[in-house]
N, C-alpha and C. Protein backbone atom coordinates (compact mmCIF):
# COMPACT_ATOMS: atom_id res chain seq x y z
N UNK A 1 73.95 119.41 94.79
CA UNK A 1 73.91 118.50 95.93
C UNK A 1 74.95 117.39 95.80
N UNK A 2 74.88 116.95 94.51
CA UNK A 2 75.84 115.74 94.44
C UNK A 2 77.32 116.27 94.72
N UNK A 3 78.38 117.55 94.43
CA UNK A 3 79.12 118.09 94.80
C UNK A 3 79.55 118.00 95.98
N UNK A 4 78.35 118.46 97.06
CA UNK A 4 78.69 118.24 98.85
C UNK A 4 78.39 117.03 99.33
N UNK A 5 78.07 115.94 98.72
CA UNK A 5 78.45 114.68 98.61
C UNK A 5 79.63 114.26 98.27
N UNK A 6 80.21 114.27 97.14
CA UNK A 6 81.52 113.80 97.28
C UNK A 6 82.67 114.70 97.75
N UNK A 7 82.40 116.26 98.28
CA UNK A 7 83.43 116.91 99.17
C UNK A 7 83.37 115.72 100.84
N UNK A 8 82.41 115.61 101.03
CA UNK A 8 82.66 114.92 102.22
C UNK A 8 82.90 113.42 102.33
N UNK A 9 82.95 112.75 101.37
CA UNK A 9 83.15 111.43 100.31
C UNK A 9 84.75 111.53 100.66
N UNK A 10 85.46 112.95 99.97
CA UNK A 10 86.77 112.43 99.66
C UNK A 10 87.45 113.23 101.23
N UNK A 11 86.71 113.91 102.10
CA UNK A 11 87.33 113.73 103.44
C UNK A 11 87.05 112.47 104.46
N UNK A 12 86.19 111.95 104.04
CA UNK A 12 86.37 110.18 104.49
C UNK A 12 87.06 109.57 104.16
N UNK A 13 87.29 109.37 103.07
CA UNK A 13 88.68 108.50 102.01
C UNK A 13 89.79 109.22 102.78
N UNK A 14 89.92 110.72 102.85
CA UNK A 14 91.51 111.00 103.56
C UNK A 14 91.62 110.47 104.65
N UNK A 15 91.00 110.67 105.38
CA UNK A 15 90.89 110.32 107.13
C UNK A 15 90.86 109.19 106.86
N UNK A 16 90.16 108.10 106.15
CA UNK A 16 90.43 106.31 105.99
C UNK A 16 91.98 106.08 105.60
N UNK A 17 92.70 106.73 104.46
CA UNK A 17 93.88 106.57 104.24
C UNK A 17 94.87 107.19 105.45
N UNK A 18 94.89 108.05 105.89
CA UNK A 18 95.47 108.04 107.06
C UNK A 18 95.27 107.07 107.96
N UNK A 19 94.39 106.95 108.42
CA UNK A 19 93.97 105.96 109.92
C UNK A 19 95.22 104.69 109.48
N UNK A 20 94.66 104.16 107.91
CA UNK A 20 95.75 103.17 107.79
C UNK A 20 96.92 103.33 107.95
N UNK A 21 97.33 104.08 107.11
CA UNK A 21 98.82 104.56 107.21
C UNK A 21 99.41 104.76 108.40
N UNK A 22 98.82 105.38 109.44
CA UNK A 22 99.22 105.10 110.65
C UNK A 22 99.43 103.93 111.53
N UNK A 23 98.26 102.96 111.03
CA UNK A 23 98.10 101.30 111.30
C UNK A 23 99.32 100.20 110.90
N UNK A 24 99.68 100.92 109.76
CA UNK A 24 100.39 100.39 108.93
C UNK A 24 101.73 100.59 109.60
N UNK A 25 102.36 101.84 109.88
CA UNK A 25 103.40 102.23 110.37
C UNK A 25 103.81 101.75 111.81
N UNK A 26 102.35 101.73 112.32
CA UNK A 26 103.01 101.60 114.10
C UNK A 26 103.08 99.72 113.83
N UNK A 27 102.34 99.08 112.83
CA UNK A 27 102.90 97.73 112.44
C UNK A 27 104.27 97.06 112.37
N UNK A 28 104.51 98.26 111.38
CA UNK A 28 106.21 98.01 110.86
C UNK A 28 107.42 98.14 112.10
N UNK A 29 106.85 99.51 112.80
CA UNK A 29 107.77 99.50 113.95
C UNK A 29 107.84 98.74 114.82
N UNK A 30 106.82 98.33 115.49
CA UNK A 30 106.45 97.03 116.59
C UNK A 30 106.78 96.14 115.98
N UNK A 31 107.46 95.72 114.31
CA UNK A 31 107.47 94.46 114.17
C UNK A 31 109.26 94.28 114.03
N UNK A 32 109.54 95.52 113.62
CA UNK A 32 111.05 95.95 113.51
C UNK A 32 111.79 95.57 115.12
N UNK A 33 110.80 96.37 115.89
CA UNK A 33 111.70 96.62 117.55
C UNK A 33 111.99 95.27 118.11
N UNK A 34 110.46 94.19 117.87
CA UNK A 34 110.20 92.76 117.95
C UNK A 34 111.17 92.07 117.49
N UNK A 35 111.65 92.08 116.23
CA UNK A 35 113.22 91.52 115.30
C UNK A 35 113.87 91.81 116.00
N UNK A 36 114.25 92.93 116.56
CA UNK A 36 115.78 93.41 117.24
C UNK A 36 116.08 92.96 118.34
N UNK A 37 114.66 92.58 118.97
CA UNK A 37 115.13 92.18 120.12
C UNK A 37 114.85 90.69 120.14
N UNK A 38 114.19 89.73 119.35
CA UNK A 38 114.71 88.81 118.90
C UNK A 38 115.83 88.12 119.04
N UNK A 39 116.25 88.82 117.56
CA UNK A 39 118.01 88.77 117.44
C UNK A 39 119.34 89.07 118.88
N UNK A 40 118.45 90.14 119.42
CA UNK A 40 119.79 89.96 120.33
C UNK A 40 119.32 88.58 121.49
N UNK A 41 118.16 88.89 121.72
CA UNK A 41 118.38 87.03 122.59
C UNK A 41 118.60 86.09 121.99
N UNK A 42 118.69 86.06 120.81
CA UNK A 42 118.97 84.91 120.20
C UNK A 42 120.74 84.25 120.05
N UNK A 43 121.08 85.65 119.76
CA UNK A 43 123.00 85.65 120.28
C UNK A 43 123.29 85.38 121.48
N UNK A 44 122.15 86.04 122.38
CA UNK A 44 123.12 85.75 123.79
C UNK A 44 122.88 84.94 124.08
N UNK A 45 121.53 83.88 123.92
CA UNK A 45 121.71 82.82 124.37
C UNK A 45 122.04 81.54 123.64
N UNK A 46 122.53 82.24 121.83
CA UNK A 46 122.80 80.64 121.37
C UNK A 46 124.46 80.74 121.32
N UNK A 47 124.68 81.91 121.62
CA UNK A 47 126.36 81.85 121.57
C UNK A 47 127.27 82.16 122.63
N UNK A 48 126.19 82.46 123.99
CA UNK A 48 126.87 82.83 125.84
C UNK A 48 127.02 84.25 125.20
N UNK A 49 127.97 83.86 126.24
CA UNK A 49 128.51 85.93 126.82
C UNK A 49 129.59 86.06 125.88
N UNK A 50 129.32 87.28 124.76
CA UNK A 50 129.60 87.68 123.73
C UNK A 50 131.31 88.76 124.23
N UNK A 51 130.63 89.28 125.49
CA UNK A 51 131.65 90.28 125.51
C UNK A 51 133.50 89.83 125.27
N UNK A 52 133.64 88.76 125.44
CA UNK A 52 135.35 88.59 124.59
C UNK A 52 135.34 88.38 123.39
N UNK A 53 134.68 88.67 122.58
CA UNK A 53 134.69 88.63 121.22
C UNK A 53 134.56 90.26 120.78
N UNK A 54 133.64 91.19 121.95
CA UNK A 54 133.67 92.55 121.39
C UNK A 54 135.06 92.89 121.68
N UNK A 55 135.64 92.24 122.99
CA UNK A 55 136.65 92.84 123.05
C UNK A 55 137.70 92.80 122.18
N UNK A 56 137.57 91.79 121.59
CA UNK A 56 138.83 91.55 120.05
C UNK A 56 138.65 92.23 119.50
N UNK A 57 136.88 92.20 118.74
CA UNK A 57 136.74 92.90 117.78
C UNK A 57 137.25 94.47 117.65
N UNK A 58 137.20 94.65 119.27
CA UNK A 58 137.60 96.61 119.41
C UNK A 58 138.83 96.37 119.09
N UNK A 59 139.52 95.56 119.65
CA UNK A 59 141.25 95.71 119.10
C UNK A 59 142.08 95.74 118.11
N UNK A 60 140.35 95.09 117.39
CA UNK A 60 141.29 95.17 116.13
C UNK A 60 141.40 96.51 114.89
């Protein structure tokens, strides 16, 4: 008996470690996409309109 106790013990623990891991991940991304887009309002509006500076930069 104690056997089919912890078979279904350690498919709770998997399914708990997943659930996180998934928690965990869609965290990191939403917090990544959040930074990026951050950062770019943060250029455009602490430094204006960027585009003559890409344009150098391509020229060079």
């Amino acid at each position: 008996m104690i056997v089919g106790l912890n078979y279904f013990f350690l498919a709770a623990a998997g399914l708990a470690f997943a659930a996180g891991a998934a928690v965990t991940a869609t965290f990191f991304w939403l917090t990544a996409v959040v930074f990026v887009c951050f950062c770019v309002a943060f250029f455009c509006t602490d430094f204006g309109d960027l585009s003559p500076m890409v344009g150098i930069l391509l020229l060079s």
